[in-house]
C-alpha atoms as a PDB file:
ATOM      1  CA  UNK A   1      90.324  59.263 -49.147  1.00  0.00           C
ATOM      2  CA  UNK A   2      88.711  55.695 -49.520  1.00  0.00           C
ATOM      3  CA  UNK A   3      84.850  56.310 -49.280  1.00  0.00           C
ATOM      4  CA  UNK A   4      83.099  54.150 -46.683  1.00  0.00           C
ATOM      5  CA  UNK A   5      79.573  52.921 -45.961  1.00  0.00           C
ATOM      6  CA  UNK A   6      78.916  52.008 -42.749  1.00  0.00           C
ATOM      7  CA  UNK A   7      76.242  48.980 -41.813  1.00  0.00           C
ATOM      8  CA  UNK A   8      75.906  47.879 -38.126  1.00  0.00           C
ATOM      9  CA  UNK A   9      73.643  45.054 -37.761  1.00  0.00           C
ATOM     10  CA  UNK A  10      73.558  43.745 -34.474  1.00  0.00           C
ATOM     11  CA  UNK A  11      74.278  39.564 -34.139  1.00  0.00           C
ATOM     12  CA  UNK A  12      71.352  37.885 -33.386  1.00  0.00           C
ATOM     13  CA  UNK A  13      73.825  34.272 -32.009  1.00  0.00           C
ATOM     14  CA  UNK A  14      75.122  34.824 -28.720  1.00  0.00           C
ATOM     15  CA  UNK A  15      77.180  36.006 -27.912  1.00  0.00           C
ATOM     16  CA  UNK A  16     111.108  52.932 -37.262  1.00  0.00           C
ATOM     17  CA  UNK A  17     111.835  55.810 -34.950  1.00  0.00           C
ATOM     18  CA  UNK A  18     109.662  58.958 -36.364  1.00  0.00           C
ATOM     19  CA  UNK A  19     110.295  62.524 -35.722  1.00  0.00           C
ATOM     20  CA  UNK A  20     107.446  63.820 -34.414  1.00  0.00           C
ATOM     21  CA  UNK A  21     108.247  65.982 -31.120  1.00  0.00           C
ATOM     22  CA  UNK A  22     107.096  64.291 -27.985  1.00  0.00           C
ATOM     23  CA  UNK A  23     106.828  65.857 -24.448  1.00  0.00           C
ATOM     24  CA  UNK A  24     106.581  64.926 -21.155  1.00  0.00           C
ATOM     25  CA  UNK A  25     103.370  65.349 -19.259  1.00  0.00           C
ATOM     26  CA  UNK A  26     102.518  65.129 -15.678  1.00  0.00           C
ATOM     27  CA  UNK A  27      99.074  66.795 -14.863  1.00  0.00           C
ATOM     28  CA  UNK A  28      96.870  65.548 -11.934  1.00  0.00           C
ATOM     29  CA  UNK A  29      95.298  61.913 -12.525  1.00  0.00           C
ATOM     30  CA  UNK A  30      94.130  59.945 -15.590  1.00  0.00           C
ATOM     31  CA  UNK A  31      91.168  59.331 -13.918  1.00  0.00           C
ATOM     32  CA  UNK A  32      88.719  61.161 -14.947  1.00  0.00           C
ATOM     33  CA  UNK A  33      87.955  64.561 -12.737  1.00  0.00           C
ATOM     34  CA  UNK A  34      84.567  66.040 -14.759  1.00  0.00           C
ATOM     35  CA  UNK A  35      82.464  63.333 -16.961  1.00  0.00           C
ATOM     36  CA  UNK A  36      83.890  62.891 -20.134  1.00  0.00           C
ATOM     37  CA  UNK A  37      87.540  64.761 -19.110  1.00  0.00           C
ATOM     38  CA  UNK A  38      90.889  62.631 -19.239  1.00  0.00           C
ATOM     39  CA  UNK A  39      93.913  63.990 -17.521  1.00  0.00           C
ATOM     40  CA  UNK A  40      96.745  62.214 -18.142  1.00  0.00           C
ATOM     41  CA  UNK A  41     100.102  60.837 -15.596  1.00  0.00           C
ATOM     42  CA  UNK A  42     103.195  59.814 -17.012  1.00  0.00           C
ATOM     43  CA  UNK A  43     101.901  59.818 -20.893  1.00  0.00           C
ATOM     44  CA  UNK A  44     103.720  61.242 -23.806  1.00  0.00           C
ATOM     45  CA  UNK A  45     101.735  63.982 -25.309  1.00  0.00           C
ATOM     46  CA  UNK A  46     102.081  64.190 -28.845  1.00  0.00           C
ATOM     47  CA  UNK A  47     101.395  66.844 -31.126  1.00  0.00           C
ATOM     48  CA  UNK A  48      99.979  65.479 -34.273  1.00  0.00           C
ATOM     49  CA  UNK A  49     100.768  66.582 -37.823  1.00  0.00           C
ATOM     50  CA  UNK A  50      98.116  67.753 -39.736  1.00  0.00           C
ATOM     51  CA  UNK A  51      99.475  67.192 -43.363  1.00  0.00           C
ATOM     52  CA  UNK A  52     100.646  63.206 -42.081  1.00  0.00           C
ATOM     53  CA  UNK A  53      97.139  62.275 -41.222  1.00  0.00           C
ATOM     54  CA  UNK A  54      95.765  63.179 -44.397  1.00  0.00           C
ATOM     55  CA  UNK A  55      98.398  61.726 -46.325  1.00  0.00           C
ATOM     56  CA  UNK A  56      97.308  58.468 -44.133  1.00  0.00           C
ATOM     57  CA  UNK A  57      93.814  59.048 -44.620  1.00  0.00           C
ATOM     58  CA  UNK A  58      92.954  60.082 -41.474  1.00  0.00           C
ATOM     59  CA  UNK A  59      89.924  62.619 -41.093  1.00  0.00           C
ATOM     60  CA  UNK A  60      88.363  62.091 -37.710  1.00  0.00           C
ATOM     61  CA  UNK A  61      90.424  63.941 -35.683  1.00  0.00           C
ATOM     62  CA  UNK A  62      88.974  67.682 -37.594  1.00  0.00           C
ATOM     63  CA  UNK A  63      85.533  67.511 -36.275  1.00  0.00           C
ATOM     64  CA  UNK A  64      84.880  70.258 -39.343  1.00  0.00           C
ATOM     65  CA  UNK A  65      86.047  68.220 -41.633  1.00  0.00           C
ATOM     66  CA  UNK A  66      83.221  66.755 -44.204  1.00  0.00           C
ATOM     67  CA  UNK A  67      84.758  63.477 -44.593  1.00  0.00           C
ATOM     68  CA  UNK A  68      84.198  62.745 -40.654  1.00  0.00           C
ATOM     69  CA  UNK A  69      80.711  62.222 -40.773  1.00  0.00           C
ATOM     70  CA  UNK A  70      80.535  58.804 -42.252  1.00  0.00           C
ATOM     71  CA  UNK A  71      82.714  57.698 -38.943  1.00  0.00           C
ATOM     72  CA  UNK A  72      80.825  59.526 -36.842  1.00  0.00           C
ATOM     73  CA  UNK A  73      77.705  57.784 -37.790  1.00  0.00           C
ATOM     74  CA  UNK A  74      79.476  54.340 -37.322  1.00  0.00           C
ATOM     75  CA  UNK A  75      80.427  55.495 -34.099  1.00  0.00           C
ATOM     76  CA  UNK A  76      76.707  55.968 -32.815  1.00  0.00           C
ATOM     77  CA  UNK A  77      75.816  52.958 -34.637  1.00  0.00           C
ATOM     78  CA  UNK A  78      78.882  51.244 -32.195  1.00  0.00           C
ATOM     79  CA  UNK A  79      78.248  52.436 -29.106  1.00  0.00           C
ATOM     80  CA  UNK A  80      74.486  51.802 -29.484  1.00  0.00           C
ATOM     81  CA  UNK A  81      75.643  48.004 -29.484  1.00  0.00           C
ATOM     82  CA  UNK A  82      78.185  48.334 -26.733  1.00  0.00           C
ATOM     83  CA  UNK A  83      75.990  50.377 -24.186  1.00  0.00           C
ATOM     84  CA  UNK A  84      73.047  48.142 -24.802  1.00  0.00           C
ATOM     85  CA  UNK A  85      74.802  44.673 -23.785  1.00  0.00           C
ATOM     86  CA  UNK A  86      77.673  46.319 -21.728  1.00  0.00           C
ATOM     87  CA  UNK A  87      80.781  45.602 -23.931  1.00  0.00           C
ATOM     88  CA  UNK A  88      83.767  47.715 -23.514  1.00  0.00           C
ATOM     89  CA  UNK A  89      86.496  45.940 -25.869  1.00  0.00           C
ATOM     90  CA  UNK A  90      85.958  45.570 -29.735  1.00  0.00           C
ATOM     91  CA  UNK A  91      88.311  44.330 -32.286  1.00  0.00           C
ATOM     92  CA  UNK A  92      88.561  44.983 -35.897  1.00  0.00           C
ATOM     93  CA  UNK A  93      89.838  43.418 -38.645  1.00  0.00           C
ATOM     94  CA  UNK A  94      89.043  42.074 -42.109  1.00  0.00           C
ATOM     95  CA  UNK A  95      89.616  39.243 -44.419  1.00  0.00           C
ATOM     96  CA  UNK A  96      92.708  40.055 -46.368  1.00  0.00           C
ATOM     97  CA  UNK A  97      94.996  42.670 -46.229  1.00  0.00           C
ATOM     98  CA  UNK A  98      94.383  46.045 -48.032  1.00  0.00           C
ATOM     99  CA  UNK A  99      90.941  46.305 -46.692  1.00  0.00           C
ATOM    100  CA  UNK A 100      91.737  49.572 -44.934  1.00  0.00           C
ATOM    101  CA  UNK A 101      90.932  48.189 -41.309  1.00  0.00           C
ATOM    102  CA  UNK A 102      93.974  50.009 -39.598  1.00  0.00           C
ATOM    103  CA  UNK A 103      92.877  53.463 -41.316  1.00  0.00           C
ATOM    104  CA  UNK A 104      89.381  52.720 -40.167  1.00  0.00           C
ATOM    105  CA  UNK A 105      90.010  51.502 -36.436  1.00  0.00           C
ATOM    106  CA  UNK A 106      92.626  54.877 -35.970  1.00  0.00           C
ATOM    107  CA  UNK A 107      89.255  57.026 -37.534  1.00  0.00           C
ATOM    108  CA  UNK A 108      86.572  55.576 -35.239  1.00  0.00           C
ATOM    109  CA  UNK A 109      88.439  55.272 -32.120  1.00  0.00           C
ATOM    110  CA  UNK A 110      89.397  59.300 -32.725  1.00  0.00           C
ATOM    111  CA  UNK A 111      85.692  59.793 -33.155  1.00  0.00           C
ATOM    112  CA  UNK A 112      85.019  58.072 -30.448  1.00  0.00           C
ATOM    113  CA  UNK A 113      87.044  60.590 -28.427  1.00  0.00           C
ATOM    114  CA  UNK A 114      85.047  63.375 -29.880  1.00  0.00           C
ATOM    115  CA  UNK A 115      82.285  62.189 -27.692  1.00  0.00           C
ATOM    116  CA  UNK A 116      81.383  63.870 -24.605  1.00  0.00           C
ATOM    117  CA  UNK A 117      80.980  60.737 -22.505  1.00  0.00           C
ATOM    118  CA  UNK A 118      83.189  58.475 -24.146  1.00  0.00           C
ATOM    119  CA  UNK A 119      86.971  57.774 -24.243  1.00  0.00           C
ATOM    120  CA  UNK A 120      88.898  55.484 -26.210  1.00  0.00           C
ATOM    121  CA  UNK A 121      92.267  53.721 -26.283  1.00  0.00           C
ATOM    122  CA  UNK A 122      93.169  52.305 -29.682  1.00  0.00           C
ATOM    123  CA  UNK A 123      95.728  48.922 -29.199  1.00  0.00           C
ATOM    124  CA  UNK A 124      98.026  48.130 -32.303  1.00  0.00           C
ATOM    125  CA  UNK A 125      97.683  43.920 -31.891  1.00  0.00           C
ATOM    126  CA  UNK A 126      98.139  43.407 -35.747  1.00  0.00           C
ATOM    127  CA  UNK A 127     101.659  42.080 -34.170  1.00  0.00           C
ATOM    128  CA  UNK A 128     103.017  40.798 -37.957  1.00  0.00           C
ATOM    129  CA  UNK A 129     102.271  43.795 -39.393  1.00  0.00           C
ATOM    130  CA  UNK A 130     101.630  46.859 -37.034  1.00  0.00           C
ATOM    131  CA  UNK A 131     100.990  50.544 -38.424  1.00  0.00           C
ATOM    132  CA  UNK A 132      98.782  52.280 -35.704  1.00  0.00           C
ATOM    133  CA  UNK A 133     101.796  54.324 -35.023  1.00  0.00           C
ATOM    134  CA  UNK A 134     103.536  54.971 -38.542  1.00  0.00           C
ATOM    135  CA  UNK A 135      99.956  56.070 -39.457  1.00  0.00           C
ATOM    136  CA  UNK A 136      99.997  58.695 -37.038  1.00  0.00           C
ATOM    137  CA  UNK A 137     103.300  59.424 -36.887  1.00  0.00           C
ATOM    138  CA  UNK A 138     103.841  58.417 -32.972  1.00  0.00           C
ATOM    139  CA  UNK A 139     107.267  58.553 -31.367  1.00  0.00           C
ATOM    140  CA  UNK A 140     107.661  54.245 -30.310  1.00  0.00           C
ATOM    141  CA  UNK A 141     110.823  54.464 -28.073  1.00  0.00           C
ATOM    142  CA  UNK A 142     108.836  52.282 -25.877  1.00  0.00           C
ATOM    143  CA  UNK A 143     105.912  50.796 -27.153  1.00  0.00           C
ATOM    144  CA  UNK A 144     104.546  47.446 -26.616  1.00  0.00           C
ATOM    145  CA  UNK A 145     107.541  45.430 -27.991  1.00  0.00           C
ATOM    146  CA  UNK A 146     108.769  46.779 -24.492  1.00  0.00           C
ATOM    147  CA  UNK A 147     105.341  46.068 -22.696  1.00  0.00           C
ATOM    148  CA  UNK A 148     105.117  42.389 -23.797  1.00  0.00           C
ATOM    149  CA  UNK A 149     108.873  41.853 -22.929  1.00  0.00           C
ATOM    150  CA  UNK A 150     108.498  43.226 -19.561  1.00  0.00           C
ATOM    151  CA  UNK A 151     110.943  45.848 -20.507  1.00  0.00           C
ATOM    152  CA  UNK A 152     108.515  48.971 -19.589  1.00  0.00           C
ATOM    153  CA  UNK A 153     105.312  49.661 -17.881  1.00  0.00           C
ATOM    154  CA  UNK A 154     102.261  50.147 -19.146  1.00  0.00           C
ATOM    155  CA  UNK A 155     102.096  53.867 -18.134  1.00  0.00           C
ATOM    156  CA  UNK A 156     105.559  53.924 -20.290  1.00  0.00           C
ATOM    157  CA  UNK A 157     103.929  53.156 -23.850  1.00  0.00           C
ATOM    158  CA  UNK A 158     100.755  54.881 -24.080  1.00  0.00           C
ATOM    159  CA  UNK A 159     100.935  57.742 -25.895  1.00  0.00           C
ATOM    160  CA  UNK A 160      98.103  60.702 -25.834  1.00  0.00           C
ATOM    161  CA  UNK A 161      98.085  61.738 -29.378  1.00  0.00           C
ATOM    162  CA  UNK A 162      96.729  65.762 -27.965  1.00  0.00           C
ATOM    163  CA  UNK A 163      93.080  64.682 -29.010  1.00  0.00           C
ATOM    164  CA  UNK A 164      91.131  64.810 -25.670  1.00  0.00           C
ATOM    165  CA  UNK A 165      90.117  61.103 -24.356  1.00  0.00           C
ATOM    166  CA  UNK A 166      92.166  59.286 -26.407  1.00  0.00           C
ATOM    167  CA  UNK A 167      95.025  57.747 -25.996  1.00  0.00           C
ATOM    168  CA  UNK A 168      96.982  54.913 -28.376  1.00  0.00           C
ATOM    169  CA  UNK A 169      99.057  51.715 -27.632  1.00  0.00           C
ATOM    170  CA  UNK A 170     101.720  51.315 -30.501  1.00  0.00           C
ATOM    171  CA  UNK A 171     103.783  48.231 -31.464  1.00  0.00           C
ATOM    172  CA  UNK A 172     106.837  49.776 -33.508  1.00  0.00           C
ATOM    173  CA  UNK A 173     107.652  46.365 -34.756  1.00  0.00           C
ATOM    174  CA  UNK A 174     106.928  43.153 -35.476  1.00  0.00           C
ATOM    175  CA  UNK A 175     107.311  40.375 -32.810  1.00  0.00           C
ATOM    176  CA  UNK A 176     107.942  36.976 -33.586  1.00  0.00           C
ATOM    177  CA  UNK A 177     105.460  34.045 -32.219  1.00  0.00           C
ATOM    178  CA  UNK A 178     102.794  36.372 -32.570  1.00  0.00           C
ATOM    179  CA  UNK A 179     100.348  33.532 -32.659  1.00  0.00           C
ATOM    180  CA  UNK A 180     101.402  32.242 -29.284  1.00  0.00           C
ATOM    181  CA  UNK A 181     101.954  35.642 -27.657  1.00  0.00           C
ATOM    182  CA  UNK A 182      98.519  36.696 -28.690  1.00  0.00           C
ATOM    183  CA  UNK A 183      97.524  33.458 -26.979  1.00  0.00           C
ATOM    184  CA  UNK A 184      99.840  33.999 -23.706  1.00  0.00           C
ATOM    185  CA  UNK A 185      98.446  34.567 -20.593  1.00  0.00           C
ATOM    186  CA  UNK A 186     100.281  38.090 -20.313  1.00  0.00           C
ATOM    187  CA  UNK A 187      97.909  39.041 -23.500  1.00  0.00           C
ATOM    188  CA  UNK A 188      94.849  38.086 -21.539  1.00  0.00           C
ATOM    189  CA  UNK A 189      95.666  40.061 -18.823  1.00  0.00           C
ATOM    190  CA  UNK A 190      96.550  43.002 -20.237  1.00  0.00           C
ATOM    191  CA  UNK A 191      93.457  43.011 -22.573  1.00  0.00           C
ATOM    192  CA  UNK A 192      91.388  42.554 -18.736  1.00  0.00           C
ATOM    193  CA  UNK A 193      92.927  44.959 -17.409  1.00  0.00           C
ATOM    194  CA  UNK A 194      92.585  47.603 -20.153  1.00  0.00           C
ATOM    195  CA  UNK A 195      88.894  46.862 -20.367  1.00  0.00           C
ATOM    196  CA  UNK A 196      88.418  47.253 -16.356  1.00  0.00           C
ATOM    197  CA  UNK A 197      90.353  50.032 -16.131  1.00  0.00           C
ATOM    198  CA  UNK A 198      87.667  52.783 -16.785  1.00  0.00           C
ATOM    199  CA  UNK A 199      83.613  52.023 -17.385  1.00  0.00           C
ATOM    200  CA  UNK A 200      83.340  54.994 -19.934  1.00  0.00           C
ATOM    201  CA  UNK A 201      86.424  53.967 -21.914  1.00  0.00           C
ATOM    202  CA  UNK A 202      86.235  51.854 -24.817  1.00  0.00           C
ATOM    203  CA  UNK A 203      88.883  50.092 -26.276  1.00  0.00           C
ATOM    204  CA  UNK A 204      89.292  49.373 -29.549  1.00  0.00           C
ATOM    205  CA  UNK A 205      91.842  46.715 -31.226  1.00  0.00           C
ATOM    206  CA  UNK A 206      93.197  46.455 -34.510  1.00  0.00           C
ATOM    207  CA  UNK A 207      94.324  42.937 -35.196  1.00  0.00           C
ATOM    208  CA  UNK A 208      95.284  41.355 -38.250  1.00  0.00           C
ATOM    209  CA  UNK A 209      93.074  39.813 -41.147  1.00  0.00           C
ATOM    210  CA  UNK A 210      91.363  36.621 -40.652  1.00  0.00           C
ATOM    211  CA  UNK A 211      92.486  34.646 -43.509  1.00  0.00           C
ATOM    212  CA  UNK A 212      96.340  35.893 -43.424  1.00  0.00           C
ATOM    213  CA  UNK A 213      97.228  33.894 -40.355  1.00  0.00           C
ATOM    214  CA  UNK A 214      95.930  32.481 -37.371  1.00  0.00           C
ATOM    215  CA  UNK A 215      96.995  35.254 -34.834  1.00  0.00           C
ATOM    216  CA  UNK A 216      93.350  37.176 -35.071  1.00  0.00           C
ATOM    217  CA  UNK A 217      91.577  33.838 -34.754  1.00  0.00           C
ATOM    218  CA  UNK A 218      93.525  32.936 -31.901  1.00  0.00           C
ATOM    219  CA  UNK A 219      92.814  35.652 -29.461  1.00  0.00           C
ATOM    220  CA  UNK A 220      89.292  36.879 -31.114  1.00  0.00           C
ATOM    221  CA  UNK A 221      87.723  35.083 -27.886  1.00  0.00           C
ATOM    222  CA  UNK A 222      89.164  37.866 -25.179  1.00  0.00           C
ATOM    223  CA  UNK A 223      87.077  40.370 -26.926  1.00  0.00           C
ATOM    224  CA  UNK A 224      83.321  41.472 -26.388  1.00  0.00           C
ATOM    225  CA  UNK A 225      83.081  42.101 -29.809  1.00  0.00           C
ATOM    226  CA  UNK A 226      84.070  42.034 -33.576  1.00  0.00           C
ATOM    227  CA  UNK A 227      83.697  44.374 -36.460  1.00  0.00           C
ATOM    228  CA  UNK A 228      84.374  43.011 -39.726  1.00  0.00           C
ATOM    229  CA  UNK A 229      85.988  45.598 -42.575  1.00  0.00           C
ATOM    230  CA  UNK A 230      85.478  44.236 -46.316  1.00  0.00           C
ATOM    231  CA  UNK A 231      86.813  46.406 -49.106  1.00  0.00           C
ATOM    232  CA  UNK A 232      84.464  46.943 -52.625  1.00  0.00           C
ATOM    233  CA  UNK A 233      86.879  45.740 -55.228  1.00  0.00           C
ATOM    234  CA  UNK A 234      89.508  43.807 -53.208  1.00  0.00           C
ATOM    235  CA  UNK A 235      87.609  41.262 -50.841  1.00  0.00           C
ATOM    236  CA  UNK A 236      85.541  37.885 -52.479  1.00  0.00           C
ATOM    237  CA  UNK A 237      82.729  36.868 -51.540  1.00  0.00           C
ATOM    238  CA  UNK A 238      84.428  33.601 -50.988  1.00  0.00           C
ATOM    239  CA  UNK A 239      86.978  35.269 -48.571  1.00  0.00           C
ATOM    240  CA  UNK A 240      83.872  36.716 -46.919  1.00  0.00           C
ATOM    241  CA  UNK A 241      81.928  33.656 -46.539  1.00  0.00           C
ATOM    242  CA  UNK A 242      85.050  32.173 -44.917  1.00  0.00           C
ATOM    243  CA  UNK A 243      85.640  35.495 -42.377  1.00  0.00           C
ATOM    244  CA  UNK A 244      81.936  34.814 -41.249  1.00  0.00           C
ATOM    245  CA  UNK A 245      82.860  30.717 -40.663  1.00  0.00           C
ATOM    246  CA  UNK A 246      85.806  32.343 -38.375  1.00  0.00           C
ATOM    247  CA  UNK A 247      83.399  34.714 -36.368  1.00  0.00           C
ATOM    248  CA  UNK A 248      80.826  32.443 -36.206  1.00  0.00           C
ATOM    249  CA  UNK A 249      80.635  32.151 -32.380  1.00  0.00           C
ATOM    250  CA  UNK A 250      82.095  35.965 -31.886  1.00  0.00           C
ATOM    251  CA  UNK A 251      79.656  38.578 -31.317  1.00  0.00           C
ATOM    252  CA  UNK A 252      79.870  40.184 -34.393  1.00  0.00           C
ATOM    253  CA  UNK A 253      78.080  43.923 -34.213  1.00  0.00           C
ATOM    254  CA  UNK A 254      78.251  44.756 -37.757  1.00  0.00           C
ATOM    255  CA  UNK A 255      80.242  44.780 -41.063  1.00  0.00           C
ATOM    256  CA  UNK A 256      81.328  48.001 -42.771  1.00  0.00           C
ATOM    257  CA  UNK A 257      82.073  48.069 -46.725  1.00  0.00           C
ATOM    258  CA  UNK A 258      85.313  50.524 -47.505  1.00  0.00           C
ATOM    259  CA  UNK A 259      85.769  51.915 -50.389  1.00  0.00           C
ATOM    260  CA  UNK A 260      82.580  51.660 -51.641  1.00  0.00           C
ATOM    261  CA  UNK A 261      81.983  54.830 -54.561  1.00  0.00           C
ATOM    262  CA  UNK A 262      80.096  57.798 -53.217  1.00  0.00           C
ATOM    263  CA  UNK A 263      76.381  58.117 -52.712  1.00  0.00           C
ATOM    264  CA  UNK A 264      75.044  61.908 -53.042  1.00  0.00           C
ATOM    265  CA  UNK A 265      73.272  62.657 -49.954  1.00  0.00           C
ATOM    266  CA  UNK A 266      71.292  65.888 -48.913  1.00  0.00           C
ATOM    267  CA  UNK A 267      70.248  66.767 -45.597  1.00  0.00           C
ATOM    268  CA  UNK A 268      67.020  65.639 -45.322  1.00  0.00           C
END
């Protein structure tokens, strides 16, 4: 797995068909009956597959796991920032491709999950180039291809991957004038009403690099916040410099370097 080191520092400006089996669910409300308890109506539980998320680099979702920890800390370090000003939708993305943003967003939202008071919903709105669900192997019958079309409800495409408080909106495939659906008002309102849905959800969207198009640009404004993902080896500090022009009036929480080389660490 890539190593990461995570480093929140809060903004000072204002501011495919896959094969995994999928069953049908109906159990009480998705409202929340105990703190920090999802049930879920009408979503597709998923089983995940243990040897496809490590393939795919993901680690959060095996709170044993060694290679969690690093997420888990940039989940603490998140949620400080959200709780303190109130903020309930962040976005991630990066400069260039190959930064390892999707792989990153999919581990912190499932760590997310993992806490006792928090849920999270993870949105695929890298609409050129999703992978949310080919990374964890998510059946996309309907997805939101379907949503944005107005070819299925919303309580038709989320998916509840089995983890506990979290739940995923795929796109199975790429949708043409993402720029201007990203800037639609059906976009808007779906992002509103995902974020006012539940107080102690948080929802977490991968969109597409800065630099690669205008698409995460575009709709960056409908967000509370922004984390940035820069990879050691791959991103210039020239394509950096230019990400920071981009987000200069978002509310940028923090930046977090990915596969930066391993630092030995004991407990104390």
């Amino acid at each position: 797995m890539d190593r990461m080191t995570p480093a929140i520092d809060k903004n000072t400006q204002q501011g495919s068909s896959n094969s995994a089996g999928a069953s049908q669910v109906m159990i009480s409300t998705e409202q929340p009956a105990v703190l920090g308890q999802f049930n879920y109506v009408q979503t597709r539980v998923v089983p995940l597959r243990t040897e496809h998320l490590e393939r795919n680099r993901i680690v959060a979702y095996n709170k044993n796991s060694n290679m969690s920890a690093a997420f888990d800390l940039l989940r603490t370090q998140v949620l400080k920032v959200m709780d303190e000003n109130g903020w309930r939708t962040l976005a991630i993305t990066s400069p260039t491709p190959g930064s390892g943003k999707t792989v990153l967003a999919i581990n912190l939202a499932m760590s997310v999950a993992h806490h006792t008071t928090k849920a999270a919903l993870l949105v695929d709105f890298d609409l050129r180039r999703p992978r949310v669900g080919a990374y964890l192997d998510l059946p996309m019958e309907k997805s939101l291809n379907e949503l944005l079309a107005n070819k299925a409800e919303l309580r038709d495409v989320l998916v509840n991957p089995t983890l506990p408080r979290f739940v995923v909106l795929p796109t199975r495939e790429p949708i043409a004038l993402s720029t201007e659906v990203l800037s639609s008002p059906v976009v808007s309102n779906l992002i509103t009403d995902l974020r006012d849905r539940y107080d102690s959800r948080i929802n977490i969207f991968d969109l597409p690099p800065l630099l690669s198009s205008d698409d995460a640009i575009t709709v960056l404004p409908k967000f509370d916040c922004v984390l940035l993902v820069v990879a050691n080896g791959v991103n210039s500090k020239k394509e950096i410099e230019e990400s920071m022009y981009h987000l200069a009036t978002a509310n940028l929480i923090g930046t977090v370097l990915n596969k930066a080389e391993p630092q030995p660490r004991s407990y104390y």
